[in-house]
N, C-alpha and C. Protein backbone atom coordinates (compact mmCIF):
# COMPACT_ATOMS: atom_id res chain seq x y z
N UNK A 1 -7.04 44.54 -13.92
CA UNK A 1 -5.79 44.24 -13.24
C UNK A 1 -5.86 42.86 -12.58
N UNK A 2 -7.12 42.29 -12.35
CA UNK A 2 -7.06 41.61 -11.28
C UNK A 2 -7.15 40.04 -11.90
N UNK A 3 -7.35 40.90 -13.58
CA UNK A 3 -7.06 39.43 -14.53
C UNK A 3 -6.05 38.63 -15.03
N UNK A 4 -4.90 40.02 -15.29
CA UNK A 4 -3.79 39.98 -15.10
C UNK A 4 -3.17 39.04 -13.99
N UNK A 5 -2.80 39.52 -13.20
CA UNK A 5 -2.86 38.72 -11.98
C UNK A 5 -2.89 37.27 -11.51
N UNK A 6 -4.24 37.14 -12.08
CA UNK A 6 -4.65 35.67 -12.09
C UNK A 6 -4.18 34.80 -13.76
N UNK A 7 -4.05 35.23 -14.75
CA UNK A 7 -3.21 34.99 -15.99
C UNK A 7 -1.90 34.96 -14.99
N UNK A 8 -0.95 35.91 -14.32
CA UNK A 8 0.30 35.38 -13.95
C UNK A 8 0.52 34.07 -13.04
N UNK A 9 -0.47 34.14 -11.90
CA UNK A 9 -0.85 32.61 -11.53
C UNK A 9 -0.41 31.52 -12.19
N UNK A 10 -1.66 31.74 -13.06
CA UNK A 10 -1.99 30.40 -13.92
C UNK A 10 -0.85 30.02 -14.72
N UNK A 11 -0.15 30.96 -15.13
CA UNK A 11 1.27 30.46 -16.09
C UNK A 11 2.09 29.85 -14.83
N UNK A 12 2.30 30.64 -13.84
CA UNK A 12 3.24 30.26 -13.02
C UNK A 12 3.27 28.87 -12.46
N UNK A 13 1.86 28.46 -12.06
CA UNK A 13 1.16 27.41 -11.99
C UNK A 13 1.66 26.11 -13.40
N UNK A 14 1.39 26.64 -14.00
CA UNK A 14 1.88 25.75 -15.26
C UNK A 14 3.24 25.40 -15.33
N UNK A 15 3.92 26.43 -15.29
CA UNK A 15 5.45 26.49 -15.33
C UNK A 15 5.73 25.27 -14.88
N UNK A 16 5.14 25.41 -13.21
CA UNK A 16 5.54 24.87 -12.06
C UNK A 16 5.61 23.18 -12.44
N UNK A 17 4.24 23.12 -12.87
CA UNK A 17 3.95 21.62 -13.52
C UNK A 17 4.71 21.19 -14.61
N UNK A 18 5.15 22.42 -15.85
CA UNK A 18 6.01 21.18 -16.41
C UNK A 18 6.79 21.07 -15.63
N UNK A 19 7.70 21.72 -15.09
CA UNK A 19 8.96 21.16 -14.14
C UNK A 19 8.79 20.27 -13.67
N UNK A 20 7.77 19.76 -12.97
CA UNK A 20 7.61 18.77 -12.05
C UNK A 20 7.41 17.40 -13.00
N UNK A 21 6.56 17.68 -14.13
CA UNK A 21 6.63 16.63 -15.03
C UNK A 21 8.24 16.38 -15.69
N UNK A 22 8.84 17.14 -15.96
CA UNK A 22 10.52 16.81 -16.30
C UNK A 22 11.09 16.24 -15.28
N UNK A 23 10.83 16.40 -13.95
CA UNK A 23 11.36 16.00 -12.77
C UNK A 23 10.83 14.79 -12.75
N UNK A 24 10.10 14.00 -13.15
CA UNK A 24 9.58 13.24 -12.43
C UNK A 24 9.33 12.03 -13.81
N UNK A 25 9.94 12.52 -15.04
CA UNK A 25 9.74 11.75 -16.39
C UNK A 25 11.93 11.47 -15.69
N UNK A 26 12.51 12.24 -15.65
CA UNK A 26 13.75 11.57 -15.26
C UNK A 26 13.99 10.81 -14.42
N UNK A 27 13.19 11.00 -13.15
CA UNK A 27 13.02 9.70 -12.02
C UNK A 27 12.94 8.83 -12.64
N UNK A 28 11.64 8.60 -13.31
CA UNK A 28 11.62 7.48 -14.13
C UNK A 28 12.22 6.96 -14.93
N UNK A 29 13.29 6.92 -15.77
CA UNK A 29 14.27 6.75 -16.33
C UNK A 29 15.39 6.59 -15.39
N UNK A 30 15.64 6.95 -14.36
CA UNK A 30 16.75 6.68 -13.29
C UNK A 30 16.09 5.40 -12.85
N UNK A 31 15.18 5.22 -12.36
CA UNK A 31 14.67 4.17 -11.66
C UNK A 31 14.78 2.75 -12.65
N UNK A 32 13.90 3.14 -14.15
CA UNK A 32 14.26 2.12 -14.84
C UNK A 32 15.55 1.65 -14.88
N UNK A 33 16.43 2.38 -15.31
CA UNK A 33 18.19 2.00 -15.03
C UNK A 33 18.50 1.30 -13.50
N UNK A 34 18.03 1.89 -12.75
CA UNK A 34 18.81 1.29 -11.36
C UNK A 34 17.87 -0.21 -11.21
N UNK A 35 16.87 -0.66 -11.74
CA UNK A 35 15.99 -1.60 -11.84
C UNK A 35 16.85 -2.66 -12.48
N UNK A 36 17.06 -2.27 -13.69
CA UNK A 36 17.75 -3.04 -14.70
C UNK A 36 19.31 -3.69 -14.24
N UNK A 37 19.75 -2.58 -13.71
CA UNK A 37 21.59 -2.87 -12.96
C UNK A 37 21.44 -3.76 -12.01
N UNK A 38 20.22 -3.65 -11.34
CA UNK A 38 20.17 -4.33 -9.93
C UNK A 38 20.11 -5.94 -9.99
N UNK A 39 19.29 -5.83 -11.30
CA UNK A 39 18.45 -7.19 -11.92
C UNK A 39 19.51 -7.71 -12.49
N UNK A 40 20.55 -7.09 -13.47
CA UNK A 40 21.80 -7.73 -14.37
C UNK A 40 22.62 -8.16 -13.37
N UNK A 41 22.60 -7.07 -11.93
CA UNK A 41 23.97 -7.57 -10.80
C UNK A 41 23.43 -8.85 -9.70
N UNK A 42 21.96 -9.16 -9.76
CA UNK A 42 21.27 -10.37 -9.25
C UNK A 42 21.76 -11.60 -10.17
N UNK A 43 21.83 -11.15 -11.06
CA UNK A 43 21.74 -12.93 -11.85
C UNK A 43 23.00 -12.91 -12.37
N UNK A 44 23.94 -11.95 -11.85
CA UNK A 44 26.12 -12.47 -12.30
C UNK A 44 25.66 -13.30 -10.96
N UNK A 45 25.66 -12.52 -9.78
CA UNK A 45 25.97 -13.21 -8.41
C UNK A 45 25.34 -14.62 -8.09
N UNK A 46 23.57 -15.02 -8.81
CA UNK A 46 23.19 -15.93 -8.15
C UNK A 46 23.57 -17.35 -8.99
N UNK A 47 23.88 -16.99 -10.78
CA UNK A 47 24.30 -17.97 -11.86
C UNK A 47 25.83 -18.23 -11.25
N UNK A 48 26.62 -17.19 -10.90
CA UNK A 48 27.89 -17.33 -10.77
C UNK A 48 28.17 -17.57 -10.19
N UNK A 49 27.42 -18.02 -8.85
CA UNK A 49 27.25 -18.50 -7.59
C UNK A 49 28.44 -17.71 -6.56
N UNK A 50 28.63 -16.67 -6.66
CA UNK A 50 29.57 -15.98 -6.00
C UNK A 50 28.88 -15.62 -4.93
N UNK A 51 27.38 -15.40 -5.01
CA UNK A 51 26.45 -15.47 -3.34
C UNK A 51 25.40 -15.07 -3.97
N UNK A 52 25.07 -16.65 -3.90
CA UNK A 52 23.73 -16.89 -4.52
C UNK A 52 22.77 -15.87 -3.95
N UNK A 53 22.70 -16.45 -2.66
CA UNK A 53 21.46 -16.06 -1.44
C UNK A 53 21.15 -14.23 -2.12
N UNK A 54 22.34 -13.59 -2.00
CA UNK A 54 22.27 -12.04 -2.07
C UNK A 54 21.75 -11.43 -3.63
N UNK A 55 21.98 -12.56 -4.48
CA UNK A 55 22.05 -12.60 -6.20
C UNK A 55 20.49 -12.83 -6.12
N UNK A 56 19.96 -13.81 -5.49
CA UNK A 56 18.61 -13.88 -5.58
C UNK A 56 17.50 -12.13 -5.19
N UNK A 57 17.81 -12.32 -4.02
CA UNK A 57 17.51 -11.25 -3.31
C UNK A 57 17.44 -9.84 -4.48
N UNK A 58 18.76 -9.43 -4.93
CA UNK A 58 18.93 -8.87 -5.75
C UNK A 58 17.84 -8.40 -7.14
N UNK A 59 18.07 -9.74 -7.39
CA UNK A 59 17.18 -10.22 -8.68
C UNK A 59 15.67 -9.97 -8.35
N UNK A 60 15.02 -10.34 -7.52
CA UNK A 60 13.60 -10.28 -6.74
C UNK A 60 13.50 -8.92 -6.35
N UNK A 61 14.42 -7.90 -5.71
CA UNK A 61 14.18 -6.11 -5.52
C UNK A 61 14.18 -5.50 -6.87
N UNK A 62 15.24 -5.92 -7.59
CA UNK A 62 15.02 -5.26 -9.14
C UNK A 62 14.02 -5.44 -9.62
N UNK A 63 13.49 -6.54 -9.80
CA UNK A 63 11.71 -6.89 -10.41
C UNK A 63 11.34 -6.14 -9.44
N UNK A 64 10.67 -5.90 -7.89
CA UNK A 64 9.73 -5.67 -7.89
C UNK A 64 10.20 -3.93 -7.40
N UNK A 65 11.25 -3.44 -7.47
CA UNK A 65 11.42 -2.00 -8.30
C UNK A 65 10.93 -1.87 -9.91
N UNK A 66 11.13 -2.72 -10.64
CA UNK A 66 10.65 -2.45 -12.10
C UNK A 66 9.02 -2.46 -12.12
N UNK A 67 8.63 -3.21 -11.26
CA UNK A 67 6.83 -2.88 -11.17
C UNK A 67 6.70 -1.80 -10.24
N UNK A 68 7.33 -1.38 -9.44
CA UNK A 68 6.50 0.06 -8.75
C UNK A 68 7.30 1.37 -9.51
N UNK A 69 8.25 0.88 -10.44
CA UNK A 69 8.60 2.11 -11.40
C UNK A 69 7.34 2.20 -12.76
N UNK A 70 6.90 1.17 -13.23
CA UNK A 70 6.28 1.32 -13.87
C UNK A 70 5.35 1.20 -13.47
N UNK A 71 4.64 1.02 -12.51
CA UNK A 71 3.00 1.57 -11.92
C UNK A 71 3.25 3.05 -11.71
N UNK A 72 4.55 3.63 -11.08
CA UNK A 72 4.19 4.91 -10.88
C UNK A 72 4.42 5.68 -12.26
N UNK A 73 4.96 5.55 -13.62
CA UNK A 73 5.12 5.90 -14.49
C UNK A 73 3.73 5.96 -15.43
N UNK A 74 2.56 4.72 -14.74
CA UNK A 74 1.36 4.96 -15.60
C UNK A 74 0.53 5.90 -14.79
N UNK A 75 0.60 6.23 -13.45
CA UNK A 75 -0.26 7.17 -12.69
C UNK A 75 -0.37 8.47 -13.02
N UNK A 76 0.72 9.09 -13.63
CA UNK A 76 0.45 10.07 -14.32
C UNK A 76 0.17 11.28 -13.04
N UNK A 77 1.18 11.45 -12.39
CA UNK A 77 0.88 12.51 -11.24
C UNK A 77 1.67 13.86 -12.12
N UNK A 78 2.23 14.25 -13.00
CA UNK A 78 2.20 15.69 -12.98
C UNK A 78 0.78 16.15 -13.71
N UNK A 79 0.29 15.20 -14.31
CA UNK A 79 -0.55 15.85 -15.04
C UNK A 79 -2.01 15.85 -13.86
N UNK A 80 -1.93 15.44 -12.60
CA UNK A 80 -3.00 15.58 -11.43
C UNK A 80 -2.94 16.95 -11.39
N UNK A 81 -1.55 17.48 -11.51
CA UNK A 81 -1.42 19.21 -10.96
C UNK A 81 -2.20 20.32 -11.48
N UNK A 82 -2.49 20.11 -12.83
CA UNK A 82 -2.61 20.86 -13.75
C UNK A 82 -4.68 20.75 -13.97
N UNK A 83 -5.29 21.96 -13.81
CA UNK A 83 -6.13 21.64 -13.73
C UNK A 83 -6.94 21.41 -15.28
């Protein structure tokens, strides 16, 4: 019985992890997108000079959102869960 038991765990356990890996493979894909918009809406504003200052700014958070989306996309945290 008490193997049982620990077999329901362990699936549940698993379950748990893919979810969290689906959860967290769509972050990443949201993030890439909001990276990309941020970066396309930096360089209308700073080329088009409609405000530069904010277009720059813009442009410089989108890059360095696109590097901490893709550092956290190589860390590979659902698969930490899973033993």
């Amino acid at each position: 019985m008490f193997l049982l038991e620990e077999k329901g765990i362990q699936n549940f356990v698993e379950y748990i992890a893919n979810r969290f890996k689906e959860i967290f493979e769509i972050l990443i894909i949201i993030g890439n997108i909001a990276a990309t918009i941020t970066i396309i809406v930096g360089c209308i504003m700073w080329l088009s000079r409609f405000d530069p200052n904010a277009g720059k700014r813009l442009f410089l958070y989108g890059i360095i959102l696109a590097i901490i989306i893709r550092f956290l996309a190589t860390l590979g945290l659902p698969t930490a869960i899973i033993p």
